[in-house]
Protein backbone atom coordinates (compact mmCIF):
# COMPACT_ATOMS: atom_id res chain seq x y z
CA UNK A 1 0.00 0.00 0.00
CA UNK A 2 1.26 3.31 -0.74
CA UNK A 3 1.16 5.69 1.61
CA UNK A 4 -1.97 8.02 0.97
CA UNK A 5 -3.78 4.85 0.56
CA UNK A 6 -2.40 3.87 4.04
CA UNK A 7 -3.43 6.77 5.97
CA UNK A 8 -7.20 6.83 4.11
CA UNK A 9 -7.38 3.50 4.95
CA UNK A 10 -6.56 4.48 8.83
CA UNK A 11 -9.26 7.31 8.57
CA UNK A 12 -12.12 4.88 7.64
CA UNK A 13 -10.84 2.41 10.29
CA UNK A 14 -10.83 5.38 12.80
CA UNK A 15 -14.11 6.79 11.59
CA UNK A 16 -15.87 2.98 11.81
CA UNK A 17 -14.19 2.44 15.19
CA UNK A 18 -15.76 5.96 16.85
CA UNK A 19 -18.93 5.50 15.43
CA UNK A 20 -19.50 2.01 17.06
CA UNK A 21 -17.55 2.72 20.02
CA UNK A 22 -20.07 5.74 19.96
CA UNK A 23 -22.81 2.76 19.42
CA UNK A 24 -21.79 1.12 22.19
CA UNK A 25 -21.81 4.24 25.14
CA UNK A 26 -25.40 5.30 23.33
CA UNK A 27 -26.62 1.99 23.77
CA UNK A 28 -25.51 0.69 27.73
CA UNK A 29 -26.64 4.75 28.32
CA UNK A 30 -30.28 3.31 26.67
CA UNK A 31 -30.08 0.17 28.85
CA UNK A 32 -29.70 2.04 32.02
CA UNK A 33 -32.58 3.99 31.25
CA UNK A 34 -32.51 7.47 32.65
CA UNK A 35 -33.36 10.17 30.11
CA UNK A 36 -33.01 8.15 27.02
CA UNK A 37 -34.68 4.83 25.01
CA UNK A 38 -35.34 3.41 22.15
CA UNK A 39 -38.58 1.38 20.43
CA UNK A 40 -37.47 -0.61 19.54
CA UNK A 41 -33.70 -1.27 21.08
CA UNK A 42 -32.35 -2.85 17.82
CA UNK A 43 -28.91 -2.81 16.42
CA UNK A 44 -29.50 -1.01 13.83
CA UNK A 45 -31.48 1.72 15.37
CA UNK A 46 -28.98 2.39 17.75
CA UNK A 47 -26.06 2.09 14.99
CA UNK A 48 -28.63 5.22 13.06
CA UNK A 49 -28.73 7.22 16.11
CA UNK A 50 -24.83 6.90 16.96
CA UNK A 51 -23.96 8.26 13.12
CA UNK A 52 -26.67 10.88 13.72
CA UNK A 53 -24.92 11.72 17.30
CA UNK A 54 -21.45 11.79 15.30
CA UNK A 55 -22.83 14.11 12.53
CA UNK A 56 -24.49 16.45 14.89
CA UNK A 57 -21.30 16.51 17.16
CA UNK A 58 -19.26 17.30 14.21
CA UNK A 59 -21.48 19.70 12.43
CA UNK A 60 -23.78 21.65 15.23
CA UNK A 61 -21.99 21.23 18.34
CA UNK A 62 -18.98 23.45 17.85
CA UNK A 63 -21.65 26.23 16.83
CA UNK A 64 -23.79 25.92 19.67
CA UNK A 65 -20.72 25.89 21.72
CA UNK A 66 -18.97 29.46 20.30
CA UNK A 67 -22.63 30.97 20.44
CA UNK A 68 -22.87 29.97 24.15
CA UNK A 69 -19.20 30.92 24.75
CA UNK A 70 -20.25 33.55 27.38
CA UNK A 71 -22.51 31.58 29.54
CA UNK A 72 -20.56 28.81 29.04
CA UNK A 73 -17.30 30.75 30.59
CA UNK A 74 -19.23 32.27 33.33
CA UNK A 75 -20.73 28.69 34.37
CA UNK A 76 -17.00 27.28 34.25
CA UNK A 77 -18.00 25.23 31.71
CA UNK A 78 -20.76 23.37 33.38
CA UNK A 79 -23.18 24.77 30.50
CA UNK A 80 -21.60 22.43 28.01
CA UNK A 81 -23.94 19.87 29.58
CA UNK A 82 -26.88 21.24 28.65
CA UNK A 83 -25.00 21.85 25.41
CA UNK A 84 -24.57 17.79 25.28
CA UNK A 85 -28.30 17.48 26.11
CA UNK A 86 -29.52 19.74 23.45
CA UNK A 87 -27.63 17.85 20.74
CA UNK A 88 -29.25 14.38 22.06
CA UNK A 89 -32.83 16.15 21.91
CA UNK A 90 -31.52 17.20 18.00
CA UNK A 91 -30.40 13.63 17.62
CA UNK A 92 -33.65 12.14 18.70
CA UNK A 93 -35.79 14.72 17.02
CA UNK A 94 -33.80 12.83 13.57
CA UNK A 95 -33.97 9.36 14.78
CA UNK A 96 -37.31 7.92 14.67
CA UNK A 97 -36.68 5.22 17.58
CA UNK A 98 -34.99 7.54 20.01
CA UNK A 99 -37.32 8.90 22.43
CA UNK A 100 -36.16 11.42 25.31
CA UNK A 101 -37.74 11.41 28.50
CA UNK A 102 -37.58 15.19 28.93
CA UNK A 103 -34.63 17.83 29.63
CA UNK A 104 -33.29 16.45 33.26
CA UNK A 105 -33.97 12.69 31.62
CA UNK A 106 -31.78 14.00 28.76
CA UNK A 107 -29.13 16.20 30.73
CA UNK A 108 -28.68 12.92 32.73
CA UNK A 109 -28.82 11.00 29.99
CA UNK A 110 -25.58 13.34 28.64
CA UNK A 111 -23.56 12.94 31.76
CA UNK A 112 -24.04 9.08 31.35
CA UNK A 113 -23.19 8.94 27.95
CA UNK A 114 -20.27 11.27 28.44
CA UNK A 115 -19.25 8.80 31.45
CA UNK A 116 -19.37 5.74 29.64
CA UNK A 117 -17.89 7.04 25.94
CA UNK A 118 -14.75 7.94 28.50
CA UNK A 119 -14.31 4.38 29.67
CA UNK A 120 -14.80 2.99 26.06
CA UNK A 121 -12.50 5.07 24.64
CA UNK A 122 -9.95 4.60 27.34
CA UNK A 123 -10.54 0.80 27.30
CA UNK A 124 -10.27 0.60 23.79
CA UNK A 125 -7.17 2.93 23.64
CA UNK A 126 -9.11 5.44 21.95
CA UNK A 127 -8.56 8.00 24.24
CA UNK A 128 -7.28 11.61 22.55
């Protein structure tokens, strides 16, 4: 392999690696069951709504987080969780089998998934 094809090769490997490491945290976060589910908890549901959560982390996120930059400095940060649960509400307004169980189910929900995507990636030697 030469080595562009190398290195695009390790960028779909990393890319299919997050999203079902991402998969993973979205669904033991489902099976706890604060703040978030699904109907029904299938594998490919879950896979839909952990692209989804990648796409919307990649695309809206970062806005949301520069517009909120003031709050978000006066709050020490801690308004990046609500950040987090506004981008699962986005995610499960474009997933048809995510359901959230309302903003403190959801802000929860963000903490938890936040938790667990940690220990995944640190597990899995994904951490950055």
């Amino acid at each position: 392999m030469t080595n562009r094809r190398c290195s695009v090769y390790h960028a779909r490997m990393n890319f299919i690696v997050t999203w079902l490491l991402n998969a993973a945290a979205l669904w033991l976060t489902a099976l706890i069951g604060i703040g978030i589910r699904f109907n029904p908890l299938t594998f490919g549901s879950v896979l839909l709504a952990a692209l989804i959560l990648g796409l919307v982390n990649a695309l809206i996120r970062p806005l949301m987080i520069v517009l909120t930059l003031p709050i978000n400095i006066v709050t020490l940060g801690l308004f990046t969780l609500v950040i987090n649960a506004l981008v699962l509400y986005i995610v499960a307004w474009l997933t048809p089998a995510m359901q959230i169980t309302g903003f403190w189910g959801a802000l929860l929900a963000a903490i938890i998934l936040s938790i667990i995507s940690a220990i995944l990636s640190w597990v899995f030697g994904r951490a950055s």
